[in-house]
Structure formats: structure tokens, C-alpha cells
Protein backbone atom coordinates (compact mmCIF):
# COMPACT_ATOMS: atom_id res chain seq x y z
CA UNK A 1 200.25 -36.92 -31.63
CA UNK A 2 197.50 -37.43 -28.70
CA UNK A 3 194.86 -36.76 -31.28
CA UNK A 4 196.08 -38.89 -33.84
CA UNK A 5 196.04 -42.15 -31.15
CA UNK A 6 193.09 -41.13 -29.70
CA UNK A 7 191.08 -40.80 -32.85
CA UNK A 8 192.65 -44.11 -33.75
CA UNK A 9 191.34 -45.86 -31.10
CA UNK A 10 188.32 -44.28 -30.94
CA UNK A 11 188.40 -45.42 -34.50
CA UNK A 12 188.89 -49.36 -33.31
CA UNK A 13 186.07 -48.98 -30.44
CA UNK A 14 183.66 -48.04 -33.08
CA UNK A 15 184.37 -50.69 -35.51
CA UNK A 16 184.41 -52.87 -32.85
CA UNK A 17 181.22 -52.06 -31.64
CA UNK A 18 179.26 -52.02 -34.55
CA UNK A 19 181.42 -55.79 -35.97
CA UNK A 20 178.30 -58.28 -36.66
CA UNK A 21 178.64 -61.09 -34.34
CA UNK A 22 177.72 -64.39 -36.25
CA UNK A 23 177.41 -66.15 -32.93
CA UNK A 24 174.31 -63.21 -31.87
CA UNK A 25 172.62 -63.51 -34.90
CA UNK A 26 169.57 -65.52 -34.63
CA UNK A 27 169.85 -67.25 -38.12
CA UNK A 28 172.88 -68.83 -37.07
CA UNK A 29 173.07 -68.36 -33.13
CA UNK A 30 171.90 -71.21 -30.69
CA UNK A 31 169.11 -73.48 -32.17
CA UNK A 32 169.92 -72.88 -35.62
CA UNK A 33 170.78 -76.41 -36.41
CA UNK A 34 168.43 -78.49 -35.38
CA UNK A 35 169.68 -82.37 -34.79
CA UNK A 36 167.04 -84.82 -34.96
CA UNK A 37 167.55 -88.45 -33.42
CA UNK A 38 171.62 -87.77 -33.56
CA UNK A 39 171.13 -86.33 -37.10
CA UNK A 40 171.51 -82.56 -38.44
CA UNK A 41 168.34 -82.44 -40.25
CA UNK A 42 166.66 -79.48 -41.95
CA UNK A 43 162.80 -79.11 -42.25
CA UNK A 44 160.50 -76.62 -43.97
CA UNK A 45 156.84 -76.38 -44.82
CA UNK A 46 155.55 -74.11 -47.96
CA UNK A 47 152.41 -73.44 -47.96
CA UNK A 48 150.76 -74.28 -51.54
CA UNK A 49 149.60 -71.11 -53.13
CA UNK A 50 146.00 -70.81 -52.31
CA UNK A 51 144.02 -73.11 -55.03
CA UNK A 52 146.95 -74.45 -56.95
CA UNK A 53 146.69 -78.21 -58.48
CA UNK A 54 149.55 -80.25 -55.89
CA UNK A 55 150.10 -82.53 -58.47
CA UNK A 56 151.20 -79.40 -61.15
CA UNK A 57 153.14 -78.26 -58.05
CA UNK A 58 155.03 -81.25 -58.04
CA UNK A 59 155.78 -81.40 -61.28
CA UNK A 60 157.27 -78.04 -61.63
CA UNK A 61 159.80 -78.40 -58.32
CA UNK A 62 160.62 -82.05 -60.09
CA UNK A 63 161.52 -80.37 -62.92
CA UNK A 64 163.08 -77.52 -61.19
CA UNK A 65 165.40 -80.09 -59.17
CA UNK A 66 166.20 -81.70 -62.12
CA UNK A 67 167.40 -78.84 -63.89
CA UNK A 68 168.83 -77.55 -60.77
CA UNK A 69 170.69 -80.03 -59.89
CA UNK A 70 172.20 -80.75 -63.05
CA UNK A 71 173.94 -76.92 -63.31
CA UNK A 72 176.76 -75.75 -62.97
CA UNK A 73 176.86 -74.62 -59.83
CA UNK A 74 176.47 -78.24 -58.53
CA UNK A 75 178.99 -80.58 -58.46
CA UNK A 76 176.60 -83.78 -58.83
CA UNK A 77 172.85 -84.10 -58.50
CA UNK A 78 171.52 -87.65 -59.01
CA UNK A 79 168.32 -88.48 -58.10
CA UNK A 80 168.16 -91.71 -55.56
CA UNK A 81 164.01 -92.08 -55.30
CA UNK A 82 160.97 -91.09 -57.10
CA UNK A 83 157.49 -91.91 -56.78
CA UNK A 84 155.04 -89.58 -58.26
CA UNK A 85 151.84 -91.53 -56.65
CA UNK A 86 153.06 -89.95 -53.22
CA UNK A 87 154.76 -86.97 -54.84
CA UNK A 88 158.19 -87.39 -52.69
CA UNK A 89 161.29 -87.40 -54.47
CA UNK A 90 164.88 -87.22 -53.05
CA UNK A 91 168.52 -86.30 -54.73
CA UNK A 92 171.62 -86.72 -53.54
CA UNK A 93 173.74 -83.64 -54.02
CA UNK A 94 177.30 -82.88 -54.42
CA UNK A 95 178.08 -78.92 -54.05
CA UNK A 96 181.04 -76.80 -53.22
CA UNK A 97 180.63 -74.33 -50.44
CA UNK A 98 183.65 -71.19 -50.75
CA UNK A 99 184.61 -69.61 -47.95
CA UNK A 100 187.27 -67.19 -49.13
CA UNK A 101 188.36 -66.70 -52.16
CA UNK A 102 191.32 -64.42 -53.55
CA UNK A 103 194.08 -64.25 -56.16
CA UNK A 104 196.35 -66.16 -54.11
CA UNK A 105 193.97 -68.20 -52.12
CA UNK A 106 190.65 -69.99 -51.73
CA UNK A 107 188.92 -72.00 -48.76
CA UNK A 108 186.58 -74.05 -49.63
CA UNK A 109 184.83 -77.39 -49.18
CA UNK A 110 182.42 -80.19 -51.28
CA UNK A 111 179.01 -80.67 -49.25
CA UNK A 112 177.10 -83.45 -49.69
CA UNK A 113 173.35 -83.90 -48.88
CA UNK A 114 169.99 -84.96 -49.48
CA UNK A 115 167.76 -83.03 -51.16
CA UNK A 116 163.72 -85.03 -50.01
CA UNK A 117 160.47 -82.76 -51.03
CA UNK A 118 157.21 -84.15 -50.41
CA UNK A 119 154.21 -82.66 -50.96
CA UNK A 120 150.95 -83.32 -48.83
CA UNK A 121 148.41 -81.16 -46.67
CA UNK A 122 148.81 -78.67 -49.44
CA UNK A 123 152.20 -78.18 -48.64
CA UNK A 124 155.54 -78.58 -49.76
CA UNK A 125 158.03 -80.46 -47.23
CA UNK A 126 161.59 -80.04 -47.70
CA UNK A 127 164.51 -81.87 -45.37
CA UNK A 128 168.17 -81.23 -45.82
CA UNK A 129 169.64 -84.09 -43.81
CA UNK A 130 172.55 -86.51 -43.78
CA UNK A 131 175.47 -83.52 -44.41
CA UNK A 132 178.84 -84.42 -45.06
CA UNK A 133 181.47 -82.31 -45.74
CA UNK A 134 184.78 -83.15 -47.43
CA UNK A 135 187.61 -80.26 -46.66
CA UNK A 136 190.95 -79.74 -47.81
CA UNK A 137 190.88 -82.62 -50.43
CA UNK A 138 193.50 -81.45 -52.48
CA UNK A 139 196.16 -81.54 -49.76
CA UNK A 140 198.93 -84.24 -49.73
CA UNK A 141 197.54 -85.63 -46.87
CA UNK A 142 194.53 -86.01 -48.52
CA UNK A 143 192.34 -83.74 -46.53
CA UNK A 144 189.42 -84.34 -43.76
CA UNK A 145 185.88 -85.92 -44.32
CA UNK A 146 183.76 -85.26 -41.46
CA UNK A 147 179.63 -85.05 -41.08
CA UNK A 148 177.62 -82.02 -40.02
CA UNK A 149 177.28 -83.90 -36.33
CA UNK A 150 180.95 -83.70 -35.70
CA UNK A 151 181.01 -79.68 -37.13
CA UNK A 152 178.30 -77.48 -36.58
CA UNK A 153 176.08 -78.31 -34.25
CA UNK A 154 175.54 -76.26 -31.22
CA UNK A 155 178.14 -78.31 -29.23
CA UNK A 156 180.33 -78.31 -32.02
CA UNK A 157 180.27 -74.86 -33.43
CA UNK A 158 180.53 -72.28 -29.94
CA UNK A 159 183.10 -72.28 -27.17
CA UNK A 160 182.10 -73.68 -23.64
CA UNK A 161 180.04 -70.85 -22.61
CA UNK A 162 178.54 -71.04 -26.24
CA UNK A 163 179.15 -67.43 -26.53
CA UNK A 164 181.63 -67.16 -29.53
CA UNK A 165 181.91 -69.42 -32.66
CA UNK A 166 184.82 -71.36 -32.83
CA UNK A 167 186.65 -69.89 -36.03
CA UNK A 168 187.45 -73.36 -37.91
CA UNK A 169 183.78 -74.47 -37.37
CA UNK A 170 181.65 -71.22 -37.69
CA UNK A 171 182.19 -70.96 -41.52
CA UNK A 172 181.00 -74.32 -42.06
CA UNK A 173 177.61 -73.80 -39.55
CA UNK A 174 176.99 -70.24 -41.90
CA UNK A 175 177.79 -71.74 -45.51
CA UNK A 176 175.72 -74.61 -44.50
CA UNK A 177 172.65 -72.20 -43.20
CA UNK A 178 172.68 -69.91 -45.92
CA UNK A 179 172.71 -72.97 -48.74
CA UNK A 180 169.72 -74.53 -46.78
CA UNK A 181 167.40 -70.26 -46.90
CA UNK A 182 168.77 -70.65 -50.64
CA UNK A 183 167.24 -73.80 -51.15
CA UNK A 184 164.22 -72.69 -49.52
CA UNK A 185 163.58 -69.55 -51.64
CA UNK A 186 164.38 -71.51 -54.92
CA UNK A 187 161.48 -73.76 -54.39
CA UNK A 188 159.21 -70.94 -52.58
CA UNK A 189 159.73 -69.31 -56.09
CA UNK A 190 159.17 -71.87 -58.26
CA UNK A 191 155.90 -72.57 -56.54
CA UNK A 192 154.66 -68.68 -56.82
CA UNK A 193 155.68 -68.49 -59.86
CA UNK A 194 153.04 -68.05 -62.74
């Protein structure tokens, strides 16, 4: 019976010790949201690819966008400025983030952002920025809309000693992250692509 507890817990140390810690891992630890005159704002740079026509390159990530954000995976995608002379064009997007989802369950929430590129310095700029999330909607109470300053920043998202995520905000900080890197590599791709 010794053996059988012992391997047990020996068991539990191990998984214990090899459990990914959100909270540790760089792409969502400490810095990871960066806030930007009060506001959780998202920036990237792609490079061009190395001779391509930036006006061509606009094109294709307007159309991209446009088809993008028109799927289904997207709630809503409507685009709120345009302006080809500059290249910059911005949509306001609709999208629902899921957090769990079983046969008897699912946690989820509508995110809603803007989408800006502009291209310039043979680059393309992309900013996620003004985040709001809407949780729970379907509750009788009629659910919780809150914006990404009140949920996962750095003050928002870890304890006091900012050591551990807090578990109600944490899932919103890594949904949030990972649509932003899947964003990112969208465009990237469209831009490298032949």
C-alpha cells in the first residue's frame, strides 16, 4: 500500500513540475500587453519582401481583410476607413474567442477590435487597439461588457506579487494574445505569398 501512495505522489510531483505556467511564459508573462497612453494597443512591423511593389502589397492584405473579415469565423467585419493614397485602412471587428468548450458546456466571449494596417517605409504596420470584450451575454442578467484596460493588463491579469494569473482574467490576456500572433501570421503570409 506504501508503494501505491508513494508512486502516486510521486506521480503528482512530476506533473506538477513539468505543468506549463502561463504566467512564466514570455508570450504572455509581464510586458505582454503593452498599454499605450491608457490604451491596450498592439503594434507590429512586417518587413516588405525584398523588392515587392507596396502598392500590390496593399492591395492583396485589402483584399485579404476583406475576405477575412467577412468569414465565418468572424462575427462582423465592417470596414470604418479607407484611403488607398496613404495605403491605411482600418475594420472594426466582431469575433468570438472560446475558452472551453464541451458537450455540456462552453465559455466563451465576443471581442471587439480594430483591425488599422498601414503600409510605409516598406513595411506593413498593424495595431490591434481599442479591445472590448462582451462575456456571458446570454445570461439573464445580461452578462458583463468590460474593455481590455479593466482585464488583462499587467495590473489586471497577475496577483499582487504578479507571480500567478488570476484564473477569471488569464484566459482572456491568452485568447486575446494568441488572436493578435494569428493576425500577424495571416498577413505575414499573405505578403510572402507568390
Amino acid at each position: 500500500m506504501k508503494k501505491v501512495v508513494l508512486f502516486a505522489v510521486s506521480c503528482l510531483i512530476t506533473v506538477l513540475a513539468f505543468a506549463k505556467n502561463d504566467a512564466e511564459d514570455p508570450k504572455y508573462g509581464i510586458g505582454s500587453v503593452p498599454v499605450e497612453n491608457g490604451k491596450v494597443t498592439f503594434k507590429t512591423g512586417i518587413p516588405l519582401p525584398e523588392g515587392a511593389d507596396i502598392d500590390l502589397c496593399y492591395q492583396r492584405v485589402l483584399s485579404w481583410a476583406k475576405g477575412y473579415f467577412a468569414s465565418a469565423s468572424v462575427r462582423s467585419g465592417a470596414i470604418i476607413a479607407e484611403n488607398s493614397e496613404t495605403r491605411r485602412f482600418v475594420f472594426n471587428v466582431e469575433q468570438t474567442l472560446v475558452f472551453k468548450r464541451s458537450a455540456l458546456e462552453i465559455d466563451e466571449s465576443i471581442i471587439v477590435y480594430n483591425f488599422s494596417v498601414n503600409f510605409n517605409n516598406n513595411a506593413c504596420n498593424i495595431t490591434v487597439s481599442d479591445i472590448k470584450y462582451r462575456y456571458e451575454m446570454g445570461r439573464e442578467s445580461g452578462g458583463s461588457t468590460f474593455t481590455a484596460e479593466d482585464w488583462i493588463t499587467d495590473n489586471e491579469a497577475f496577483n499582487r506579487k504578479k507571480t500567478k494569473f488570476l484564473k477569471q482574467t488569464s484566459k482572456f490576456r491568452i485568447k486575446t494574445i494568441d488572436l493578435k500572433d494569428k493576425l500577424y501570421t495571416l498577413v505575414e503570409d499573405v505578403l510572402n505569398s507568390k
